[in-house]
C-alpha atoms as a PDB file:
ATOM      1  CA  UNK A   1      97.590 119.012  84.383  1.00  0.00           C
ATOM      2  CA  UNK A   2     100.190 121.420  85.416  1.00  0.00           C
ATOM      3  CA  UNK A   3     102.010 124.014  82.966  1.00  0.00           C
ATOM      4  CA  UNK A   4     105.575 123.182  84.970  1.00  0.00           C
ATOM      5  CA  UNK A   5     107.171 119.915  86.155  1.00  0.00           C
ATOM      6  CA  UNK A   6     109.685 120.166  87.994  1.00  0.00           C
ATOM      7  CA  UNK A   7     112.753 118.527  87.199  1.00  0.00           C
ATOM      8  CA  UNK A   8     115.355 117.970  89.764  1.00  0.00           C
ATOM      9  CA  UNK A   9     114.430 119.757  93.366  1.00  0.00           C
ATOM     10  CA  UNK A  10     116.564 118.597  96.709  1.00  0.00           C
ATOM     11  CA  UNK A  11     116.525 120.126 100.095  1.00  0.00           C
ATOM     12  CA  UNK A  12     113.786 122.422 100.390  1.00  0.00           C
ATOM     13  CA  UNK A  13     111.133 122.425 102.820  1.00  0.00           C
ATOM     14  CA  UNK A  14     107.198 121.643 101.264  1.00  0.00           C
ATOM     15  CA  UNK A  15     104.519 124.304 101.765  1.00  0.00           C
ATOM     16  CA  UNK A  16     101.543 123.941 101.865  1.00  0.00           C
ATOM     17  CA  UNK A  17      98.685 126.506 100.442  1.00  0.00           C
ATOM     18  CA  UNK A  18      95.020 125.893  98.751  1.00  0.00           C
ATOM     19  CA  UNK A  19      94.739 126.891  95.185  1.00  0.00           C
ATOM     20  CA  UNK A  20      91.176 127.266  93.759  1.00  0.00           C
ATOM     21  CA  UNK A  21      90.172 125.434  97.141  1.00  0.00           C
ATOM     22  CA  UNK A  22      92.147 122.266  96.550  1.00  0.00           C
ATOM     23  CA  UNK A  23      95.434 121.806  98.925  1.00  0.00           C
ATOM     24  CA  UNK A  24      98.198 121.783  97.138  1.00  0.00           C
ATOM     25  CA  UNK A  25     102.298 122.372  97.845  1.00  0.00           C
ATOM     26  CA  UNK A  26     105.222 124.094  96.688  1.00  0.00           C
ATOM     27  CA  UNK A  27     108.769 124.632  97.458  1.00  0.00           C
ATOM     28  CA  UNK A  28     109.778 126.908 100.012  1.00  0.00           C
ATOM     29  CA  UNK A  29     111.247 130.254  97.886  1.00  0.00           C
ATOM     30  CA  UNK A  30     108.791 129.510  94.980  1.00  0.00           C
ATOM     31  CA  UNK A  31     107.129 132.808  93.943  1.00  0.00           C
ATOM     32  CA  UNK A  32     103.608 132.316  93.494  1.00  0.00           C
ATOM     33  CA  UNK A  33     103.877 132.152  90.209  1.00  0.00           C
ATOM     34  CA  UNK A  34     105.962 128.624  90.078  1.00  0.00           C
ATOM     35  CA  UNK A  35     103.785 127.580  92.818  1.00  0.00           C
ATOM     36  CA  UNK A  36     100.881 128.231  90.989  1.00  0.00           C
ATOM     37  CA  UNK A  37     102.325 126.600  87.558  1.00  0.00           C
ATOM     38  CA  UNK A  38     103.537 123.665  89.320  1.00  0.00           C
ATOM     39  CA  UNK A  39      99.764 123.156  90.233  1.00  0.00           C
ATOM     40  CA  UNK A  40      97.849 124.181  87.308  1.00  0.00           C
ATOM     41  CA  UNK A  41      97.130 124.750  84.246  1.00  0.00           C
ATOM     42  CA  UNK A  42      97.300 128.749  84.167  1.00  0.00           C
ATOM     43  CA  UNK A  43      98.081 131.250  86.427  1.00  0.00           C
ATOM     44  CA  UNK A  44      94.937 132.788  85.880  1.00  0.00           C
ATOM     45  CA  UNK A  45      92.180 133.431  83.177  1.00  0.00           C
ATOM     46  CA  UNK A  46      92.162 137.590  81.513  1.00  0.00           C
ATOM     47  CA  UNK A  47      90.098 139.805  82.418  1.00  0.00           C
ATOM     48  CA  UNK A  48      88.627 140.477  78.842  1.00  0.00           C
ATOM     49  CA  UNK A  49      88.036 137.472  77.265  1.00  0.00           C
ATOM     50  CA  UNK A  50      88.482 134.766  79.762  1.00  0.00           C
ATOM     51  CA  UNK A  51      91.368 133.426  77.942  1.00  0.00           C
ATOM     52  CA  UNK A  52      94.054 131.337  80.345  1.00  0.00           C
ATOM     53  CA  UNK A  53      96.925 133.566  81.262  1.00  0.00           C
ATOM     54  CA  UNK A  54     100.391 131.897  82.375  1.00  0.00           C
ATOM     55  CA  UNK A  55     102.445 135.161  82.801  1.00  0.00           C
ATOM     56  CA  UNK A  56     104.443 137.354  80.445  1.00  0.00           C
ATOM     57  CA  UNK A  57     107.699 138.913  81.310  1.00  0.00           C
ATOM     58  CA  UNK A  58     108.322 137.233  84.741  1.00  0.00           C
ATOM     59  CA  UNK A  59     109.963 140.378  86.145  1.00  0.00           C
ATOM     60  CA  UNK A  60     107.271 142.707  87.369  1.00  0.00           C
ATOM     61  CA  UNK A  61     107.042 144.802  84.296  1.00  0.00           C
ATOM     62  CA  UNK A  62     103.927 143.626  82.755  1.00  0.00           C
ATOM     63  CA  UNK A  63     101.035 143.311  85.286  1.00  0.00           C
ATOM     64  CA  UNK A  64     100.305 139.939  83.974  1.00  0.00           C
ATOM     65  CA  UNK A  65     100.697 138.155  87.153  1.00  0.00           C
ATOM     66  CA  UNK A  66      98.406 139.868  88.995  1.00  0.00           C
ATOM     67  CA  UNK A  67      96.215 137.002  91.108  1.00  0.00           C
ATOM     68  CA  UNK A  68      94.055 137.371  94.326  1.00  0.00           C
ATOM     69  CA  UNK A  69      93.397 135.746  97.484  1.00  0.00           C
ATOM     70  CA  UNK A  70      90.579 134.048  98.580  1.00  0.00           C
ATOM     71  CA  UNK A  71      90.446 137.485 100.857  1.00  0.00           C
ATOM     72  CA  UNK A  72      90.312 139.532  97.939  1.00  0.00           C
ATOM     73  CA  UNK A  73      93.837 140.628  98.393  1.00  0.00           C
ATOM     74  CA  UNK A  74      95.932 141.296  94.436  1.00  0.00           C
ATOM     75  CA  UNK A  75      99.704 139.983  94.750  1.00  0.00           C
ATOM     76  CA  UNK A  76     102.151 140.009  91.721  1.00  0.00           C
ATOM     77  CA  UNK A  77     102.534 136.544  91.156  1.00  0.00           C
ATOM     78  CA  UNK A  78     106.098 136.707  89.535  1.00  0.00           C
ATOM     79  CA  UNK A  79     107.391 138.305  92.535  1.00  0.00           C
ATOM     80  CA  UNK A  80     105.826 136.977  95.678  1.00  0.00           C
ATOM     81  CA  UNK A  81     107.122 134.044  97.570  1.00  0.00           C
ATOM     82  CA  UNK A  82     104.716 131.628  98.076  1.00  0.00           C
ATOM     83  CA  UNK A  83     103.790 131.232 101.955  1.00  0.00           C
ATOM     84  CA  UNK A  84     101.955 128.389 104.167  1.00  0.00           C
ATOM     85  CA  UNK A  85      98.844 128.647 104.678  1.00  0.00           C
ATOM     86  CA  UNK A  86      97.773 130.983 101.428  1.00  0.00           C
ATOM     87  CA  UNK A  87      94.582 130.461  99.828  1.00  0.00           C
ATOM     88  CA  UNK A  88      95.084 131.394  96.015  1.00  0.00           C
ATOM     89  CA  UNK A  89      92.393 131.724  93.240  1.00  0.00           C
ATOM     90  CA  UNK A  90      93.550 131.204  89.553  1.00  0.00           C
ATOM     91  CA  UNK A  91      90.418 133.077  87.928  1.00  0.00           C
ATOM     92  CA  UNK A  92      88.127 135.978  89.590  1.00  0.00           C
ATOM     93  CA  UNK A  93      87.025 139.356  89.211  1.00  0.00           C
ATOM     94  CA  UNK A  94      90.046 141.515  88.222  1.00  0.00           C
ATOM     95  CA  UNK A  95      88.288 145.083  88.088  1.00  0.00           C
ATOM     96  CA  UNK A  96      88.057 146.033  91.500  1.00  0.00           C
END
């Protein structure tokens, strides 16, 4: 079940990207982080306890956004655009 629905949304183009291996789409100028909420149930799970995680401040202050590619790449959720084509993991190691 996702975290967001969205409500009203008119003229913009779908993209596509794979989110804990499942296809799934946004809305072209989504940040990750709407992408991701539109899609799921958490934006990904703490490092410490496991616990879901869903964001905090939602301006790049916090570092509670922080996800990873399937590559192993860390983007700030909150303020990357989500892309075609990216392959997204909602839970991983966070250490490294």
């Amino acid at each position: 079940m996702a975290l967001l629905q969205r409500v009203a949304e008119q003229g913009r183009r779908v993209v596509r990207f794979t989110l804990d291996g499942r296809p799934v789409e946004a809305l072209e100028g989504d940040t990750i982080l709407t992408a991701m909420l539109t899609n799921g149930d958490r934006l990904r799970r703490t490092e410490f306890a496991d616990t879901p995680r869903a964001g905090f401040c939602m301006m790049g202050a916090c570092q509670d956004c922080w996800v990873r590619t399937e590559e192993g790449e860390r983007l700030r959720a909150c303020g990357t655009f989500i892309a075609d084509g990216m392959r997204l993991l909602s839970n991983g190691e966070w250490n490294s």
